[in-house]
Protein backbone atom coordinates (compact mmCIF):
# COMPACT_ATOMS: atom_id res chain seq x y z
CA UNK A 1 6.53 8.70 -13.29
CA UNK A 2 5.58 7.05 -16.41
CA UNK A 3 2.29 5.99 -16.11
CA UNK A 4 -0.64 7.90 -15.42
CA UNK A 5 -2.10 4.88 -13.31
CA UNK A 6 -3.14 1.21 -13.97
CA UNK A 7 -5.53 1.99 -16.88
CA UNK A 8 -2.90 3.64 -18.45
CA UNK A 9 0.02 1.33 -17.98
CA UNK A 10 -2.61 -1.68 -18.96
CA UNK A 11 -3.21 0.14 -22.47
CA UNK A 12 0.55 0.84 -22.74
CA UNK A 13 1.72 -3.02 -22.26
CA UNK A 14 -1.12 -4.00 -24.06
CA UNK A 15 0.65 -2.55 -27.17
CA UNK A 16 4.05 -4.65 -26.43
CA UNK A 17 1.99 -8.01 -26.32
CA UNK A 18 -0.07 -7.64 -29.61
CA UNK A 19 1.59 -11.02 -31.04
CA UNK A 20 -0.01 -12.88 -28.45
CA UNK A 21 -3.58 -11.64 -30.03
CA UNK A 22 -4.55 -15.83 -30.43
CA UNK A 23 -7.28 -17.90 -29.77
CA UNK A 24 -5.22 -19.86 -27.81
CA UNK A 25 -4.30 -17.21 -25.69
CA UNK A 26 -5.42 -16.38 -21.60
CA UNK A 27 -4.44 -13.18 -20.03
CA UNK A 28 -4.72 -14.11 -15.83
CA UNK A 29 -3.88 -10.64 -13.79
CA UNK A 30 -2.61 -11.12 -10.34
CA UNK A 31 -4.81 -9.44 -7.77
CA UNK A 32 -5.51 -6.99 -6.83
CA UNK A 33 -3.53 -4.12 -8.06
CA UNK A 34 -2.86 -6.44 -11.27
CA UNK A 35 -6.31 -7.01 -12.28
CA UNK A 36 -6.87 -3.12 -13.52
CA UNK A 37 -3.97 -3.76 -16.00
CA UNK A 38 -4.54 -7.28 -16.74
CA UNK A 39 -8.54 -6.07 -17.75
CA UNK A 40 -7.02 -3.11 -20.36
CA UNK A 41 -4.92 -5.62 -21.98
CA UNK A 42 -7.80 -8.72 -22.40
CA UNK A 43 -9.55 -5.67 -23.73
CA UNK A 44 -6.52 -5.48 -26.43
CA UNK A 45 -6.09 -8.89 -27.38
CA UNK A 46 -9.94 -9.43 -27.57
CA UNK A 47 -8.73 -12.15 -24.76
CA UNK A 48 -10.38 -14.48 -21.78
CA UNK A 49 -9.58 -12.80 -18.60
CA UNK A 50 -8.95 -14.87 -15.29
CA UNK A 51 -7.29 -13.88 -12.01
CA UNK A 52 -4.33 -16.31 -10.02
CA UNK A 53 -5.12 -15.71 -6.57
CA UNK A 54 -1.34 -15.21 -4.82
CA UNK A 55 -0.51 -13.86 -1.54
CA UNK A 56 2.88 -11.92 -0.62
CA UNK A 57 4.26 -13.21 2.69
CA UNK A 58 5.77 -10.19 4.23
CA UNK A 59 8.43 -9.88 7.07
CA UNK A 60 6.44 -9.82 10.57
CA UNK A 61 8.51 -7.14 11.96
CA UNK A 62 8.39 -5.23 8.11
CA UNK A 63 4.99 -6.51 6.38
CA UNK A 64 6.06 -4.66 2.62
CA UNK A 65 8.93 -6.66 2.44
CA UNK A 66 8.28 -10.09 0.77
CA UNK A 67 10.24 -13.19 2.23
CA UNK A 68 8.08 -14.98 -0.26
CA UNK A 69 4.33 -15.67 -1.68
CA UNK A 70 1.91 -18.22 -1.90
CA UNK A 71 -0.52 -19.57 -4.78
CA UNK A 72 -3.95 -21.89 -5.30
CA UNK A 73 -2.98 -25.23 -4.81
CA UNK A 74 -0.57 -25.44 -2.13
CA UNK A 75 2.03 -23.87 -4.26
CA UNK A 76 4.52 -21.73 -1.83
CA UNK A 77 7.91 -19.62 -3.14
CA UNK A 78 10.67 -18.29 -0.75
CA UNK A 79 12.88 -15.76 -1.09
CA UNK A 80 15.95 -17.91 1.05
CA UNK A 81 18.23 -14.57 0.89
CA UNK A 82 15.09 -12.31 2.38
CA UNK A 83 14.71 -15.32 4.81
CA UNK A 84 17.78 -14.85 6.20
CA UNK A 85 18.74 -11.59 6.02
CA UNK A 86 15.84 -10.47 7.51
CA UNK A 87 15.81 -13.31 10.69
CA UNK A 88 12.63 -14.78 10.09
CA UNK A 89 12.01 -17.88 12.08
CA UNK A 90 10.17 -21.02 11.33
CA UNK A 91 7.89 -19.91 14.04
CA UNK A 92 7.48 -17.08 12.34
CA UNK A 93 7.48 -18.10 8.98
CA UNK A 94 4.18 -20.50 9.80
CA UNK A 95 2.29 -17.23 11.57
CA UNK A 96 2.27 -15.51 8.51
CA UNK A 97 1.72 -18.14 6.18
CA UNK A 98 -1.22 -19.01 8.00
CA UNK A 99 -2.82 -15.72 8.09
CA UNK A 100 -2.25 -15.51 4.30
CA UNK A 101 -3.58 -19.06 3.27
CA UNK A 102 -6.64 -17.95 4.96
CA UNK A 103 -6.73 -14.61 3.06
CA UNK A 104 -6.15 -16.31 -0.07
CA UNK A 105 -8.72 -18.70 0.41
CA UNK A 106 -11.40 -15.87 1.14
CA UNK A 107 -10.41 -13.97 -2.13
CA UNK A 108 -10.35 -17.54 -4.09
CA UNK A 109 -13.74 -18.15 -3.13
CA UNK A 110 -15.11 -14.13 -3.52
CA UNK A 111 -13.18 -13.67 -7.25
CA UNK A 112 -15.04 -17.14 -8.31
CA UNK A 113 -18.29 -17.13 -7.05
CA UNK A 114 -19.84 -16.63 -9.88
CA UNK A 115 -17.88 -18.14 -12.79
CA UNK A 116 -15.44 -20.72 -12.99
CA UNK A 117 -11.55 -20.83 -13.46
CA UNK A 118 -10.84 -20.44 -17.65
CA UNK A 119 -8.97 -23.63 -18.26
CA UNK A 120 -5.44 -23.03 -19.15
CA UNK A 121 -4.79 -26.54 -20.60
CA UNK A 122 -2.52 -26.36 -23.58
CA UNK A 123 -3.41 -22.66 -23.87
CA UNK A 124 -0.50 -19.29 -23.28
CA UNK A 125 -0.75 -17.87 -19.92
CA UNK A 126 0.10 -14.03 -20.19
CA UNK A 127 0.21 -13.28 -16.36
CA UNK A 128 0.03 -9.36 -15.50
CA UNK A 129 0.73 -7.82 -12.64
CA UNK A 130 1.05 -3.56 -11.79
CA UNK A 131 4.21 -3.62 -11.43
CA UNK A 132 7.47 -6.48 -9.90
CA UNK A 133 9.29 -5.55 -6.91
CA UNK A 134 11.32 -8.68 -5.37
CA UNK A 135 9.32 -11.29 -8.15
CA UNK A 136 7.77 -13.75 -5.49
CA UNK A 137 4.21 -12.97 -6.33
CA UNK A 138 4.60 -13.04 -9.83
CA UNK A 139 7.10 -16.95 -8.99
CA UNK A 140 4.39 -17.90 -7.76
CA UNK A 141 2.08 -16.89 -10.08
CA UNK A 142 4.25 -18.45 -12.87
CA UNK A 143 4.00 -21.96 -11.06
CA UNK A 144 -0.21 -21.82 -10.29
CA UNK A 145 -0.27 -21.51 -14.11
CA UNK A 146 2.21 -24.02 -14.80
CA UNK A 147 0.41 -26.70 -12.38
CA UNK A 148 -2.83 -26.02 -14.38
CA UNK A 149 -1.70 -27.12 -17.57
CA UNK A 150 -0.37 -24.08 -19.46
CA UNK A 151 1.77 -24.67 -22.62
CA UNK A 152 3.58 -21.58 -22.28
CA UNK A 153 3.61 -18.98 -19.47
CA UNK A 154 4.97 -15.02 -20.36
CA UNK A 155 4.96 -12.88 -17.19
CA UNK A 156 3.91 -8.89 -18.46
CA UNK A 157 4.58 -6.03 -16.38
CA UNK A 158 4.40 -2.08 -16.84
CA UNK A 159 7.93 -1.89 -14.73
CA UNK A 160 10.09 -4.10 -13.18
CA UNK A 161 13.01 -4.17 -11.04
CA UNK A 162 16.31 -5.72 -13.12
CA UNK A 163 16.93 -8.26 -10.56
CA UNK A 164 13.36 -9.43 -10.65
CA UNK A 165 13.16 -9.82 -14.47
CA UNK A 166 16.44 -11.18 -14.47
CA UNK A 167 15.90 -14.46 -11.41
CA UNK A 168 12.01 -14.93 -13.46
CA UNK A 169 13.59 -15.28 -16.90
CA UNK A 170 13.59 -19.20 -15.76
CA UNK A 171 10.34 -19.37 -14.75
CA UNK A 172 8.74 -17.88 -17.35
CA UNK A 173 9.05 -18.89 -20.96
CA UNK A 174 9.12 -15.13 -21.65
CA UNK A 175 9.17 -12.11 -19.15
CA UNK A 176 8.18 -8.68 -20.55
CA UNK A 177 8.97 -5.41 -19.14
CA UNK A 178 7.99 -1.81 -20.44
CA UNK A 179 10.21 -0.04 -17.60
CA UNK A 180 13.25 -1.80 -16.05
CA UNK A 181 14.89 1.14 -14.10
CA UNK A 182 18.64 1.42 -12.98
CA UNK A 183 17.02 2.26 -9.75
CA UNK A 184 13.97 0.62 -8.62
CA UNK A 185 12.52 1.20 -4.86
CA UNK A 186 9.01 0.21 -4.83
CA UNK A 187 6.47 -0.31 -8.03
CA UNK A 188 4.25 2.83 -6.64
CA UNK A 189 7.07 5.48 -7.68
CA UNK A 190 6.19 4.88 -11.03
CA UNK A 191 2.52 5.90 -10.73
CA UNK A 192 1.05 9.26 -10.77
CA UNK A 193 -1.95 7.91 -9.09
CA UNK A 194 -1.32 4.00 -6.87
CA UNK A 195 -4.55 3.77 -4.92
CA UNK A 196 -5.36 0.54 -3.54
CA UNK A 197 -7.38 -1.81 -5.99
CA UNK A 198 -10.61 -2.65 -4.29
CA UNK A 199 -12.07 -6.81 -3.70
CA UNK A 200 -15.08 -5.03 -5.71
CA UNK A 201 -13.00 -3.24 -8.53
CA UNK A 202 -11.37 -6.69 -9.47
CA UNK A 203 -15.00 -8.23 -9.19
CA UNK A 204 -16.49 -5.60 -11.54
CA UNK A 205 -13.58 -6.29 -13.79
CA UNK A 206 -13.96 -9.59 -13.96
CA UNK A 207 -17.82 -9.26 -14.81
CA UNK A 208 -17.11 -6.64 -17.26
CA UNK A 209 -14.61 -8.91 -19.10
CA UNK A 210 -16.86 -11.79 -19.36
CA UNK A 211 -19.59 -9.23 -20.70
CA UNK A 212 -17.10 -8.44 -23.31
CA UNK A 213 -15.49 -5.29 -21.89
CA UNK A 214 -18.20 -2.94 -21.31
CA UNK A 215 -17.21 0.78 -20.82
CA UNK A 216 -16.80 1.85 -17.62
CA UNK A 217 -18.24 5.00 -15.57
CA UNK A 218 -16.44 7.55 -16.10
CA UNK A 219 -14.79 8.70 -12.59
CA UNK A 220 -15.86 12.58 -11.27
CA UNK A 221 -13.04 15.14 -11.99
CA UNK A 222 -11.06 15.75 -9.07
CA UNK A 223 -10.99 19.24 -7.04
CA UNK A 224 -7.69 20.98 -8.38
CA UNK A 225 -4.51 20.76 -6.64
CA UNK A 226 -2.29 23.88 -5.19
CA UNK A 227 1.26 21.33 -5.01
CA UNK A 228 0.74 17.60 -6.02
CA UNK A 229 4.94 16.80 -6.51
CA UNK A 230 8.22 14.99 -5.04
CA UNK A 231 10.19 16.52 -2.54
CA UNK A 232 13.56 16.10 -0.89
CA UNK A 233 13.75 17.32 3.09
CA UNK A 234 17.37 17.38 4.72
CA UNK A 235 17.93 15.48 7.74
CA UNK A 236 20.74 15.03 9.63
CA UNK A 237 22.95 13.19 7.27
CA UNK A 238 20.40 12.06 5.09
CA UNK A 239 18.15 13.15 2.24
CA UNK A 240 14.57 11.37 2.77
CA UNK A 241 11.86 11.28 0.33
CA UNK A 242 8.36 12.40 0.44
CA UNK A 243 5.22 13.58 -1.87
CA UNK A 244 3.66 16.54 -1.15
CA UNK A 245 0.19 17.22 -1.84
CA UNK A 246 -1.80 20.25 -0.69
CA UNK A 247 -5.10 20.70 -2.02
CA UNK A 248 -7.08 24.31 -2.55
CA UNK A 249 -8.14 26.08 0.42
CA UNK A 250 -6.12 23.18 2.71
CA UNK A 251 -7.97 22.97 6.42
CA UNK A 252 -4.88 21.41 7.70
CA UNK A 253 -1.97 19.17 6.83
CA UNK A 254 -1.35 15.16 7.80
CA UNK A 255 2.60 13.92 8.18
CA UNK A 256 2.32 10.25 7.76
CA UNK A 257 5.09 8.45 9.47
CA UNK A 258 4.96 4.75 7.81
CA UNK A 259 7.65 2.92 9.48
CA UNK A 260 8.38 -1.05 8.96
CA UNK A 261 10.16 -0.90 6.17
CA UNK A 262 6.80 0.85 4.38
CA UNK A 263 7.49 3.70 1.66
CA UNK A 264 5.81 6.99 0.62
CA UNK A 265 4.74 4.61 -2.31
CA UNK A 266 2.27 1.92 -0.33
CA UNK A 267 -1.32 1.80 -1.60
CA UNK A 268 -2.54 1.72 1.73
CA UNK A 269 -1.49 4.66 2.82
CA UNK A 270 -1.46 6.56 -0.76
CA UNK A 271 -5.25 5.35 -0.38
CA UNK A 272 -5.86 7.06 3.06
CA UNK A 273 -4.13 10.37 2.13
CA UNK A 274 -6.20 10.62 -1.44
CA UNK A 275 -9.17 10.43 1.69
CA UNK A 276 -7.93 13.18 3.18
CA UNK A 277 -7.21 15.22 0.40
CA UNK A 278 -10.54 15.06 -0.75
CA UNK A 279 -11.84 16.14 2.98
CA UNK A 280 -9.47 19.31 2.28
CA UNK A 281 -6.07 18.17 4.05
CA UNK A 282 -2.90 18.37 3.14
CA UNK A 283 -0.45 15.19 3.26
CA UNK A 284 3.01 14.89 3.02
CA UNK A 285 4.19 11.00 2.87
CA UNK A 286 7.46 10.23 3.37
CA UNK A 287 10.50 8.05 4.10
CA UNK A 288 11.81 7.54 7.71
CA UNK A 289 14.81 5.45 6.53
CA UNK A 290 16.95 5.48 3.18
CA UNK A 291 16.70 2.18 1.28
CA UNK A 292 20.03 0.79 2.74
CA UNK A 293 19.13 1.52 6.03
CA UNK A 294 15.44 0.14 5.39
CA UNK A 295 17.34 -3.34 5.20
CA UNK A 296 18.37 -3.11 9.27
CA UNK A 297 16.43 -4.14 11.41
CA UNK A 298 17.83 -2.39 14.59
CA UNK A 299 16.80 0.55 12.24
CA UNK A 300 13.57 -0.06 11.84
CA UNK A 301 12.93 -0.11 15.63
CA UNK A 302 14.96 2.80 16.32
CA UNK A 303 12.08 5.06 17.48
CA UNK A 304 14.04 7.94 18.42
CA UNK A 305 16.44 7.97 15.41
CA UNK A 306 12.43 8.31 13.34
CA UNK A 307 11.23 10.51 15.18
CA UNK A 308 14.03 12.94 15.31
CA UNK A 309 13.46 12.56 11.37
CA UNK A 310 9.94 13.25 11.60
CA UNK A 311 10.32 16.18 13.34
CA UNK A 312 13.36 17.71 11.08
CA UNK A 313 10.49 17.05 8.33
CA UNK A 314 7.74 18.85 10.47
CA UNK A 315 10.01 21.93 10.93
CA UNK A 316 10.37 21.99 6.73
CA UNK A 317 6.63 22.15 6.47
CA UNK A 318 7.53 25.59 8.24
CA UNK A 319 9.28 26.57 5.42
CA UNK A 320 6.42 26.32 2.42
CA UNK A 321 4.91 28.83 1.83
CA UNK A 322 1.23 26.86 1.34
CA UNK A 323 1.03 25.08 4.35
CA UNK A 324 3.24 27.36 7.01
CA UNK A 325 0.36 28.14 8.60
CA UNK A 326 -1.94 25.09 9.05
CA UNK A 327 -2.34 23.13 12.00
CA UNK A 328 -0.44 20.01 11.53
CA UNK A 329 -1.27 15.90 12.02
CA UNK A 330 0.40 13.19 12.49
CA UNK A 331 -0.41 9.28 10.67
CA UNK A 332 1.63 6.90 11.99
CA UNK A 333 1.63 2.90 10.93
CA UNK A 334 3.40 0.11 12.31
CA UNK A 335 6.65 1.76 14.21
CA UNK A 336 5.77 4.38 12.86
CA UNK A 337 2.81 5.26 15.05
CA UNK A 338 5.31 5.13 18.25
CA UNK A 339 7.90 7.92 16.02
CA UNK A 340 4.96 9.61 15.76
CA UNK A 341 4.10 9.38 18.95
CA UNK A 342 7.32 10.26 20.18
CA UNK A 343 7.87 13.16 18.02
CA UNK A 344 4.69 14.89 19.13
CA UNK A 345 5.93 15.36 22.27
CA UNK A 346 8.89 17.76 20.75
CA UNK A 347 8.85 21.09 21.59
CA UNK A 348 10.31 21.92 18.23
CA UNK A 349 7.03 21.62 16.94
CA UNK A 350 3.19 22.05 17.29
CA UNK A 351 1.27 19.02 16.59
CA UNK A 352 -2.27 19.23 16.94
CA UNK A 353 -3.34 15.57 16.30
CA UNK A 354 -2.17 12.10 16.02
CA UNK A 355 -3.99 8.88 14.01
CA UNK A 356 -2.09 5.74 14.26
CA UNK A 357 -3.31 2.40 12.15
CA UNK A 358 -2.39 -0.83 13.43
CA UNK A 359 0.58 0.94 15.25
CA UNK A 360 2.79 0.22 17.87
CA UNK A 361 1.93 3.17 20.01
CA UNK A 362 3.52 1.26 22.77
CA UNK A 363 6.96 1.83 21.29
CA UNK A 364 6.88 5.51 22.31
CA UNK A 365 7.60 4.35 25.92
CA UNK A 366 7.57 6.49 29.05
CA UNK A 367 7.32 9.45 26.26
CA UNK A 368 3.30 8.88 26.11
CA UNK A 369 2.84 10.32 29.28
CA UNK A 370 3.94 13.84 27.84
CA UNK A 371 1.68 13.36 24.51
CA UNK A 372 -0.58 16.69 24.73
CA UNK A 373 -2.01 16.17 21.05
CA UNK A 374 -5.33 14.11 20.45
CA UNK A 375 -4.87 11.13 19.66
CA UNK A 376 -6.54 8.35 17.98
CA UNK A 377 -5.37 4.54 18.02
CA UNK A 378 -7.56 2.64 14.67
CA UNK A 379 -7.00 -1.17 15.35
CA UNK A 380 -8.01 -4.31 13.65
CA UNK A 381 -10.34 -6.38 15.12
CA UNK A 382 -8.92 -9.59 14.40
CA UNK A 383 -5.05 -8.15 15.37
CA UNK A 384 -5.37 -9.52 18.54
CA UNK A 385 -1.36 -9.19 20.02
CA UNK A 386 -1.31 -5.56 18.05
CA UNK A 387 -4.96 -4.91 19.92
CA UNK A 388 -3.97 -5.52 23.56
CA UNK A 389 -0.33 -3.37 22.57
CA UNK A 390 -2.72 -0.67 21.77
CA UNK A 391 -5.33 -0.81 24.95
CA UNK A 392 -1.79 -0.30 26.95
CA UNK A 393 -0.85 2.47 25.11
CA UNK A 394 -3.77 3.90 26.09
CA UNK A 395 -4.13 3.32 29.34
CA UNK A 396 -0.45 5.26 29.38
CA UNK A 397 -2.50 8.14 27.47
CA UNK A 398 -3.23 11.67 29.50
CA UNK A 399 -3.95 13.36 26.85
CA UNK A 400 -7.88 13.07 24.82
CA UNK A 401 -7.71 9.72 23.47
CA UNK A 402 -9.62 6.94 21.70
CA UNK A 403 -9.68 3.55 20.46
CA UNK A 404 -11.20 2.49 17.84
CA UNK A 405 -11.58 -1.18 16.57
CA UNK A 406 -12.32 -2.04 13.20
CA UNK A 407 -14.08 -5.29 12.86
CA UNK A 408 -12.96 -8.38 10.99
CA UNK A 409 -9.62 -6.38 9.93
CA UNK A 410 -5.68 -7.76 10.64
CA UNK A 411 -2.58 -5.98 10.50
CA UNK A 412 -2.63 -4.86 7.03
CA UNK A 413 -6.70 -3.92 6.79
CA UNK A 414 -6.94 -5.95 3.78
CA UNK A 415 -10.31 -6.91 4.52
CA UNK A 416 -13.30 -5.80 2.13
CA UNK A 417 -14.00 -2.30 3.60
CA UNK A 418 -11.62 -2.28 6.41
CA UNK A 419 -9.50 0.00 5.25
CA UNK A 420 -11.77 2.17 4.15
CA UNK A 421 -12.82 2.27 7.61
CA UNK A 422 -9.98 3.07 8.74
CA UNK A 423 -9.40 5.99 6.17
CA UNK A 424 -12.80 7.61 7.55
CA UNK A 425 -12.17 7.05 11.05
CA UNK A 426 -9.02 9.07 10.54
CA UNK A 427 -10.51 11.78 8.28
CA UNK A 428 -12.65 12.85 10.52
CA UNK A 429 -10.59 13.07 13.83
CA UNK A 430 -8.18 15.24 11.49
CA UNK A 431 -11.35 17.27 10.66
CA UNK A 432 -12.59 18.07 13.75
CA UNK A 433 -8.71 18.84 15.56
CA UNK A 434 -6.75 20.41 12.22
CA UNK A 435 -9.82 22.99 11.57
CA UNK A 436 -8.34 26.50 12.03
CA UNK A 437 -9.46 28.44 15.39
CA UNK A 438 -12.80 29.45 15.81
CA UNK A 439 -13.74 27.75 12.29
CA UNK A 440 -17.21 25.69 11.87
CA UNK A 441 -15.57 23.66 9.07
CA UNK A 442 -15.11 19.99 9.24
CA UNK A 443 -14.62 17.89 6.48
CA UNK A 444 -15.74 19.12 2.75
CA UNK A 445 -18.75 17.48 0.95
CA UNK A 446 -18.59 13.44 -0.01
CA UNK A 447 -17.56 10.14 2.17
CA UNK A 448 -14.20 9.82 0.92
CA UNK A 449 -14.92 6.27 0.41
CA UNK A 450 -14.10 4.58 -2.66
């Protein structure tokens, strides 16, 4: 992993765009995970700093996979060959666009409330972005700045996919890449630390810059770490992914089971396990599916092919030495809350809890009945067909159960605070049902909020 996190990679690419130090010059970072970098390298180039608001429209049945993004302005980018391999209907294909424009226009109006856009008339548009997957965000990106007047537009990245760089080099008058791996899965592998960027954090940024880069707060040191590392777990036929991370004195350790098409690398999940780390609990995130098989859908729905996965990774926790004897948790998001589910009710192993996020609990089928472990279904308010799933599920439930509903938040919980939310919500039912027998401890000191 090259780069540290998105401080670091910002200060690195700043140093392969020092010939765009110029007057004329506008560095715009895509948010939100762009912003962080984007800010380091305005810093640089003593530059103007500016966000393009874009949204990624993501597969229904496998939200991290882009079928395209939208922009300010009406501007909209598909990806045809996503499109079609992955069977997305025009029915479809207007759900999700709607949902986003929406989102977009909420973060248009919260990034600009209080100055206006920098004009990009005539002037070089350095767009920045964490990291490029599949391109669309940055497309569209590319085309925002383009309908606002920009004389020339370079797209700058810390590390790209080849394909990416390769279908943007005519969009861009210039695309830059510090990292363009062989191998490329998701931008998040090549990050030490990925958390998700906060509506706030880009906010503060974006004051900060037009205070002429103020120093930040320093961040408190965090607690040391007994195993923090990649690891490799046999299954079946496969090798499957994960990071391990087991903090000292662990009170328990949290399997997360992300499903749809979602790797160990997603910021939303990286986010909730740095939660539970810091509340003393081990997390192991991991990959149900190999990337070929991630691009199937039948796949992605096959519940008992993930959770006989999950649990051949649940019997290899048995075999490290720093977490063979803690109670064990299961996260599960998406189809992977109904693996989860399913898995749980294995008598291979001893699960003690389960936390599903905007999951599809329902998925486990006439297998809920047998769930024995706690469980704890976190919805979003505003995820209405995903809601009702979930009060189903429920009802199914004979084991201790709850529902909890998260107001204002979608699928995704990419709503100011939602996720965070969520993150607490499932801290502390890991807390209180991972704690070792007889043991008054909870949670360790601080709200594992960011």
């Amino acid at each position: 992993m090259p780069f540290l996190d998105r401080r670091d990679a910002g200060r690195r690419l700043a140093g392969r765009l020092q010939a765009f130090r110029d007057e004329n010059t506008v560095v715009l970072g895509l948010p939100r995970g762009g912003v962080p970098v984007a800010y380091e390298v305005a810093r640089a180039l003593d530059a103007p700093l500016d966000v393009i608001v874009v949204r990624k429209l993501g597969v229904p049945y496998q939200p991290e996979l882009a079928f395209g993004a939208i922009g300010e302005d009406g501007v909209r980018v598909l990806n045809d060959d996503v499109v079609r391999m992955a069977h997305v209907t025009a029915e479809e294909l207007t759900m999700v666009e709607r949902t986003q424009r929406a989102e977009l226009q909420r973060r248009s109006a919260r990034f600009r409330r209080a100055r206006p856009r920098v004009p990009l008339a005539g002037r070089t548009a350095v767009i920045i972005d964490d990291g490029m997957a599949t391109g669309a965000t940055a497309r569209a990106g590319c085309q925002v700045a383009r309908a606002h007047g920009a004389a020339r537009v370079v797209l700058a990245v810390p590390v790209g996919s080849r394909e990416a760089i390769h279908d943007l080099a005519g969009e861009a008058d210039e695309v830059i890449s510090l990292e363009a791996p062989t191998w490329f899965d998701a931008v998040g592998q090549w990050y030490v630390h990925f958390g998700q960027t906060s509506d706030d954090e880009v906010c503060d940024l974006l004051r900060r810059a037009a205070e002429r880069f103020p120093e930040p707060v320093p961040p408190p040191a965090a607690d040391p770490l007994l195993r923090d590392e990649e690891v490799t777990v046999r299954a079946g036929q496969v090798s499957l992914a994960g990071h391990l991370t087991v903090p000292e004195n662990p009170v328990g350790i949290v399997v997360f089971a992300h499903g749809s098409g979602s790797s160990r690398h997603s910021p939303r999940n990286r986010y909730v396990a740095s939660v539970l780390n810091r509340a003393g609990l081990g997390t192991l995130l991991f990959d149900l599916l190999t990337a070929e098989e991630e691009t199937h859908r039948a796949r992605v729905f096959d519940i008992e092919l993930l959770a006989q996965r999950l649990v051949a990774v649940t019997r290899w926790l048995g075999t490290q030495a720093e977490v063979n004897d803690l109670r064990i948790g299961y996260f599960g998001a998406s189809t992977g809350a109904g693996a989860a589910l399913r898995a749980a009710t294995d008598p291979q192993v001893d699960v003690a809890a389960v936390v599903s996020r905007g999951g599809r609990p329902d998925l486990a089928g006439d297998e809920l009945t047998a769930v024995r472990a706690p469980t704890l279904l976190i919805v979003g308010g505003s995820d209405d067909v995903v809601l009702e799933l979930n009060r189903r599920a429920q009802a199914a439930l004979t084991c201790e159960s709850a529902l909890a509903v998260v107001p204002g938040a979608t699928h995704l919980f990419e709503e100011p605070g939602t996720l965070e939310q969520a993150a607490v919500l499932a801290r502390d039912w890991f807390a209180e049902h991972l704690a070792p027998p007889g043991s008054d401890e909870r949670v360790r000191s601080g709200t594992g909020t960011q």
